[in-house]
Each structure stands twice: as structure tokens, then as C-alpha cells.
Protein backbone atom coordinates (compact mmCIF):
# COMPACT_ATOMS: atom_id res chain seq x y z
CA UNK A 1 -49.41 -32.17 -41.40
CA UNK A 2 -45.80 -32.97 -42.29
CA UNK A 3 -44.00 -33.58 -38.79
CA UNK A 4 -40.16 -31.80 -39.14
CA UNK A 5 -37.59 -34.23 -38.72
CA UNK A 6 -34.95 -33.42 -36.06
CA UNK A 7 -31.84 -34.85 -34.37
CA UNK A 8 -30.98 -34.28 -30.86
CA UNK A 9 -26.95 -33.20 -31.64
CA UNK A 10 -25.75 -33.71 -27.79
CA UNK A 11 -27.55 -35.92 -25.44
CA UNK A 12 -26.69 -38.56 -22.72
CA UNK A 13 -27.05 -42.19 -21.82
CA UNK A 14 -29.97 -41.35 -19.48
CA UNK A 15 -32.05 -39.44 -22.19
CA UNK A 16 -32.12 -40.80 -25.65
CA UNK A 17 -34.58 -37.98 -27.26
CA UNK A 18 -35.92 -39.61 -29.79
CA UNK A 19 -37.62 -42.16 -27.39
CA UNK A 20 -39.96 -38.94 -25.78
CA UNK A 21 -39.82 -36.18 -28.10
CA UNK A 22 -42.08 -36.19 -31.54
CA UNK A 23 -40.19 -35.79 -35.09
CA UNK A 24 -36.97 -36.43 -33.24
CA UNK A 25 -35.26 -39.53 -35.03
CA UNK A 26 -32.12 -39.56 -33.84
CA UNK A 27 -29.86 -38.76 -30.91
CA UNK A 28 -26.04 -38.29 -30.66
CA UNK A 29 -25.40 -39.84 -27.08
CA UNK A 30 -21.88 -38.39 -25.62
CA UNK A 31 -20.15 -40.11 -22.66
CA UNK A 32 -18.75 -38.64 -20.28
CA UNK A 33 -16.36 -41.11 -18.85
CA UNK A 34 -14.89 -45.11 -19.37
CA UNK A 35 -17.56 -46.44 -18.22
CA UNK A 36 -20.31 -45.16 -20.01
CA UNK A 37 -18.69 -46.95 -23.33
CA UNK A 38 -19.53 -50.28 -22.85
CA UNK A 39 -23.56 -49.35 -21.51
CA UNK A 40 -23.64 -46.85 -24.95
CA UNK A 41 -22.61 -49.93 -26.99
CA UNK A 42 -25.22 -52.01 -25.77
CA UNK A 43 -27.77 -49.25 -25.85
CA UNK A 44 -26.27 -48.39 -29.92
CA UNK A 45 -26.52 -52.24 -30.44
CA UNK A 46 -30.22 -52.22 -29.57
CA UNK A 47 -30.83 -48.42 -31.66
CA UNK A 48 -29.56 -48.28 -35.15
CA UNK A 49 -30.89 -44.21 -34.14
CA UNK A 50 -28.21 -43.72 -31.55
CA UNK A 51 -25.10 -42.41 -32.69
CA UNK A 52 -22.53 -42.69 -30.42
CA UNK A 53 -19.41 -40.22 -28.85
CA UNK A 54 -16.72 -42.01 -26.64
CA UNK A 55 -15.00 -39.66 -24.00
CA UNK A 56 -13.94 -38.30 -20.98
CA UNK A 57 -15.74 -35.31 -20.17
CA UNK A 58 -13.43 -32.83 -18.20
CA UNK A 59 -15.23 -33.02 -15.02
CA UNK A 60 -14.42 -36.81 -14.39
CA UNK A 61 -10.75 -36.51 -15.06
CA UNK A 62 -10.47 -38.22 -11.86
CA UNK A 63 -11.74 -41.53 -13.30
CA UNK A 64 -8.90 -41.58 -15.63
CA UNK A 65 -7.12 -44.71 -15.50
CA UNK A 66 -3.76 -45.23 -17.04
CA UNK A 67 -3.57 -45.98 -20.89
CA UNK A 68 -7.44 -44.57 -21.14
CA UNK A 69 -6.06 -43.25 -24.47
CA UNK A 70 -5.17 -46.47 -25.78
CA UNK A 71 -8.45 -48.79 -25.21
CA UNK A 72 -10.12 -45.33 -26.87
CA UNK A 73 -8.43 -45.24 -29.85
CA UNK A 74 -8.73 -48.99 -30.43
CA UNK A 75 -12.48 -48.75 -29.64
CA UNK A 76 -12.49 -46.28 -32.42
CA UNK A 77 -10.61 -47.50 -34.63
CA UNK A 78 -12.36 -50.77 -35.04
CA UNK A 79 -15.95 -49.05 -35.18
CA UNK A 80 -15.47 -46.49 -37.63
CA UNK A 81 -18.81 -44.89 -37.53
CA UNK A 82 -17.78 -43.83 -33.25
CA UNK A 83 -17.42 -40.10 -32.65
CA UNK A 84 -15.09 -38.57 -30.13
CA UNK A 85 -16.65 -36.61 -27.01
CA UNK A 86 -17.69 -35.08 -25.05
CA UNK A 87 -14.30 -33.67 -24.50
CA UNK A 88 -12.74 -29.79 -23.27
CA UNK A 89 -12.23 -27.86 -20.54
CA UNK A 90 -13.74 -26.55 -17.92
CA UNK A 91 -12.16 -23.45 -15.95
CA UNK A 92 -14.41 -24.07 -12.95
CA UNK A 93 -13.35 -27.57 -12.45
CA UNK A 94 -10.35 -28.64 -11.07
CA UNK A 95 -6.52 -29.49 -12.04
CA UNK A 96 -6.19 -27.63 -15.64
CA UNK A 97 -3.11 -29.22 -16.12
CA UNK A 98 -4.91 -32.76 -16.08
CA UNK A 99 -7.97 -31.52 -18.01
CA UNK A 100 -5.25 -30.49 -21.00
CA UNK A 101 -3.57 -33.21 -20.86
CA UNK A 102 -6.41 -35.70 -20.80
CA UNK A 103 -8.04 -33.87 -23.61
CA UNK A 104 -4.68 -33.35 -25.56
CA UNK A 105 -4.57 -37.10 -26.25
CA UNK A 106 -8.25 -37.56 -26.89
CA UNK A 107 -8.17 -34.42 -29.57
CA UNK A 108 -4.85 -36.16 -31.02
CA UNK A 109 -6.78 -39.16 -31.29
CA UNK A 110 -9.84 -37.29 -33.33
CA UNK A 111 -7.02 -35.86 -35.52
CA UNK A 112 -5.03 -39.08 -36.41
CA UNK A 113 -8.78 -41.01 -37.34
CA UNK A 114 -10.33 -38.32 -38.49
CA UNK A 115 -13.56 -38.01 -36.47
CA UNK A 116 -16.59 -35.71 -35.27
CA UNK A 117 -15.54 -34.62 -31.85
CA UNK A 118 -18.36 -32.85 -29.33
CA UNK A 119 -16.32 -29.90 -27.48
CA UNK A 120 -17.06 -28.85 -24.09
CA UNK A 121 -15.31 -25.57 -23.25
CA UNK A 122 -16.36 -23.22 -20.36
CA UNK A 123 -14.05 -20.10 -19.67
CA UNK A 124 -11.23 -21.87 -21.68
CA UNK A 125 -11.23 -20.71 -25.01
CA UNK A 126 -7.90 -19.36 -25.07
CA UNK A 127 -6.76 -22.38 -24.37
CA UNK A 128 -8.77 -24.47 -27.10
CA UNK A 129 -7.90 -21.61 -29.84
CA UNK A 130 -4.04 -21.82 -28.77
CA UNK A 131 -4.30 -25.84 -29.13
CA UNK A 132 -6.29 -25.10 -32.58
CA UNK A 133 -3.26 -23.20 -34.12
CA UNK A 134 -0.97 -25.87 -33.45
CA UNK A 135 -2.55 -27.66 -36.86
CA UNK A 136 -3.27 -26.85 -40.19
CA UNK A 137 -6.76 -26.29 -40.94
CA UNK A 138 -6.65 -29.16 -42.92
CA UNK A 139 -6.10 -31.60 -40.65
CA UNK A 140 -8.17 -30.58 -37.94
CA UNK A 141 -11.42 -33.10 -37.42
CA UNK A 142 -14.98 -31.71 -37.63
CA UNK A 143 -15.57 -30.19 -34.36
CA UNK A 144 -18.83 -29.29 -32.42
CA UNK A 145 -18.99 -27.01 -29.99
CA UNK A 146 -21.79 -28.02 -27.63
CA UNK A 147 -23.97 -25.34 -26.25
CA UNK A 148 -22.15 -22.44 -27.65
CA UNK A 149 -22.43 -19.44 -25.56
CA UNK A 150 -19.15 -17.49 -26.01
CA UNK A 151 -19.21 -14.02 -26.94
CA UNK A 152 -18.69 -12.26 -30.73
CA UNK A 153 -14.74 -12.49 -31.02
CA UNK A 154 -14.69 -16.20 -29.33
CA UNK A 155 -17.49 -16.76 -32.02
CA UNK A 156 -15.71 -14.76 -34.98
CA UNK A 157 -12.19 -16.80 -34.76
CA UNK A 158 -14.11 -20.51 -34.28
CA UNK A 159 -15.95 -19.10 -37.73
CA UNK A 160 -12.59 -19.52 -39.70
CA UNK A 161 -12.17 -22.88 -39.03
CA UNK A 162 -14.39 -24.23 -41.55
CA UNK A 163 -15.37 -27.71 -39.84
CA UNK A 164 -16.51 -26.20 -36.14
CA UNK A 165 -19.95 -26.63 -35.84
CA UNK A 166 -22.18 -24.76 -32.86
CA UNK A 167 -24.83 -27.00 -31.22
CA UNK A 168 -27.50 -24.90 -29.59
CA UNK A 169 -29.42 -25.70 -26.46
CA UNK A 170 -30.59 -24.69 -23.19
CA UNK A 171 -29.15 -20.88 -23.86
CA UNK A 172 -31.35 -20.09 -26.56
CA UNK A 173 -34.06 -21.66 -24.95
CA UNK A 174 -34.00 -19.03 -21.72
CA UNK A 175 -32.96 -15.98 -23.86
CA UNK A 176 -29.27 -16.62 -22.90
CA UNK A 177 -28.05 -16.41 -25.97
CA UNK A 178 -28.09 -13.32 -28.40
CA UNK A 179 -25.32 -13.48 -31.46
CA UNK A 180 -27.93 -16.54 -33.00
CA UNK A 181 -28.05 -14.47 -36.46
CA UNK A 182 -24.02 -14.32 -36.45
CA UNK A 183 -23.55 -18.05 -36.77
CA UNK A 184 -24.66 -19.19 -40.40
CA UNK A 185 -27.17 -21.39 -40.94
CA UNK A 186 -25.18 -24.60 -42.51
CA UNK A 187 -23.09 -24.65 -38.80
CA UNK A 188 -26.03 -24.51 -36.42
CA UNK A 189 -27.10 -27.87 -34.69
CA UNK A 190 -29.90 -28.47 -31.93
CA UNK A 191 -29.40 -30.09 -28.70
CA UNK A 192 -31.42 -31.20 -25.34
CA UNK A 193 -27.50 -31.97 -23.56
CA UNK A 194 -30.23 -34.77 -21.57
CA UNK A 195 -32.39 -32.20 -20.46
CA UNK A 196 -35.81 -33.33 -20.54
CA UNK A 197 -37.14 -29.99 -20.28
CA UNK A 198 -35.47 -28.71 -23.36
CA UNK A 199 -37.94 -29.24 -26.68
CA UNK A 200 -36.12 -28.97 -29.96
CA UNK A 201 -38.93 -28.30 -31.72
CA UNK A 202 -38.81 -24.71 -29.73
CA UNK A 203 -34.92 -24.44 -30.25
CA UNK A 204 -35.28 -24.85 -33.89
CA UNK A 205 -38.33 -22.17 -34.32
CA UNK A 206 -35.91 -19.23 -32.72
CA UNK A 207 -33.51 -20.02 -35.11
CA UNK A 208 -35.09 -20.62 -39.08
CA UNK A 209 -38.08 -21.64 -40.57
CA UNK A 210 -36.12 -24.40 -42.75
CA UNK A 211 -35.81 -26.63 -40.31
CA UNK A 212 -34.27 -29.32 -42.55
CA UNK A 213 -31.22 -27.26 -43.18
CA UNK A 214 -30.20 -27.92 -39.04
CA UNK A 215 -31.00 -31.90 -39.79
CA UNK A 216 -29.15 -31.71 -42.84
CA UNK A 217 -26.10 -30.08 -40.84
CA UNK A 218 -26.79 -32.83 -38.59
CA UNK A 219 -26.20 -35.57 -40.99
CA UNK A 220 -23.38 -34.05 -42.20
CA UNK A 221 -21.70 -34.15 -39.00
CA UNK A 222 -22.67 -38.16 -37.83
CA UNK A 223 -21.30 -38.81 -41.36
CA UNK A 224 -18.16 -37.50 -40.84
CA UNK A 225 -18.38 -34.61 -43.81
């Protein structure tokens, strides 16, 4: 029996999926904050099957020290193959104001070296569409919104930017999720976001029985188009 190849699109340094889960061969690792980078090195130095996202995730703005934005974008730029995230807001989290700026320099930062960036938004997509306008479309990075759960018109507007990508997880998984037949195929990637308990295998048979169209998107993403 052929076994489907998959990639876990948004994980953490705590689970890398393809150590536990069967036909999983890959596993985009996100940090979430400046200290994770040098342990997702080592860990990417040991895995040629971990492909690594440097960030601060909006909920540890408050381990932000100063010139963050610097060491970043001299991490990436000399290690061209790094993504950007996971990065966004979170309207349930403290100081907005922060969280905007913080990711304001990161998503400058993904624009200027021209790199995958994993999105975290949660009750701020006006804000994330407003920032979106500010560029042409042709300039803006490829962009992945992880575990996409916003309703049709968020949905409809990210759809005419033509490098978003919407990674599906835990929401599909517990019925949480119902516009799955609105987002075409070519943009949908799976993810576990760490969670043991999520099987992609059962993400990827609600949403197509060609599963190697989601790796493919995959690949296209970690390679940067």
C-alpha cells in the first residue's frame, strides 16, 4: 500500500511530526520568541526535514528586547532557506500597539527578503488587511495563514492576494470549520500547530482525495514559490 506523503505546515520546537506520525516527512517548526532560534538551529542542524520559521509570536511581545529586528534579519539574511513566523496579532492578548509594532518590522523584514511568513491573526483581521493594502500585490511575501478560521468575507478578500496560503488544523478536525470547499485546493496546507492529538492523515481526508496536491502546496511554500 502506497503510504501518502505529508508535511506538517505549522508545528513547534516541542513536536517535530514527522518523528511520531506515519507518511509525515517533514515539519515546518515556527518559533515563537528569541530564544527558540538558536535551539531550532541546532534541532534544523541535526534534521535536513525541519524547515525552520524565526519569530516573535504576538503573545511574548514582552520578551522583546531592543534591536530584536536587527539580529532577525541578519539571521535571515545569511540562511536564505529561513522562513519568517509565527508572527500577527492577537486581540485577546495584550498592548495592540506593541503587537503592531513588533510585527510591523518583522512583516517589513519578510517583504525586503522576500520570504514565507506563518501569520497568526485572532480577531485582528482588519488590522492585517489594512497593513496588506499598504503594498502592491507584487511585493507582498508568500503568506500563510495558520489555522484559518475567519468567516466568508475575511476569507473572500485574503483570496485576492494570490500568495496567502490557509493552513488547516485543529478546526477542521472538531467540525469548527465549515467554508473548507471555498478555499481552492492549490492554497490549502495541513497542520498539527504541536498538537499531538491532531493526525494529518484525518485533516487531509476531510478535505480531497489527492492528497499530493496539499504536499505539493507545501513544497511550494518551504521553497519560497
Amino acid at each position: 500500500m502506497n503510504i501518502v506523503k505529508m508535511i506538517d505546515a505549522h508545528s513547534h520546537i516541542d513536536y517535530i511530526t514527522h518523528n511520531f506520525q506515519r507518511g509525515v516527512v517533514g515539519t515546518v517548526c515556527c518559533a515563537t520568541k528569541e530564544t527558540d532560534w538558536p535551539v531550532l538551529i541546532e534541532m534544523m542542524n541535526k534534521d535536513k526535514n525541519i524547515y525552520g520559521a524565526f519569530g516573535i509570536h504576538p503573545w511574548f511581545i514582552d520578551s522583546v528586547k531592543k534591536d530584536f529586528d536587527k539580529r532577525l534579519e541578519d539571521l535571515l539574511e545569511r540562511n536564505r532557506a529561513y522562513m519568517l513566523g509565527e508572527i500577527g496579532l492577537d486581540k485577546y492578548k495584550p498592548d495592540m500597539e506593541k503587537q503592531q509594532d513588533v510585527f510591523q518590522k518583522q512583516f517589513d523584514i519578510a517583504i525586503r527578503l522576500s520570504r514565507p511568513v506563518f501569520l497568526h491573526c485572532v480577531g485582528a483581521w482588519d488590522k492585517i488587511l489594512h497593513i496588506l493594502k499598504r503594498y502592491k500585490q507584487s511585493d507582498l511575501p508568500i503568506i500563510v495563514v495558520h489555522d484559518f478560521n475567519a468567516n466568508t468575507d475575511i476569507l473572500t478578500k485574503l483570496l485576492k492576494y494570490k500568495n496567502v496560503f490557509f493552513s488547516l488544523g485543529k478546526n477542521v478536525v472538531y467540525d469548527r470549520f465549515c467554508r473548507i470547499d471555498e478555499i481552492p485546493l492549490n492554497r490549502i496546507l495541513v497542520e498539527t500547530d504541536g498538537d499531538k492529538n491532531i493526525i494529518l492523515k484525518n485533516i487531509i481526508d476531510k478535505i480531497s482525495k489527492n492528497e499530493s496536491d496539499i504536499y505539493n502546496n507545501t513544497l511550494k511554500v518551504i521553497n519560497n514559490g
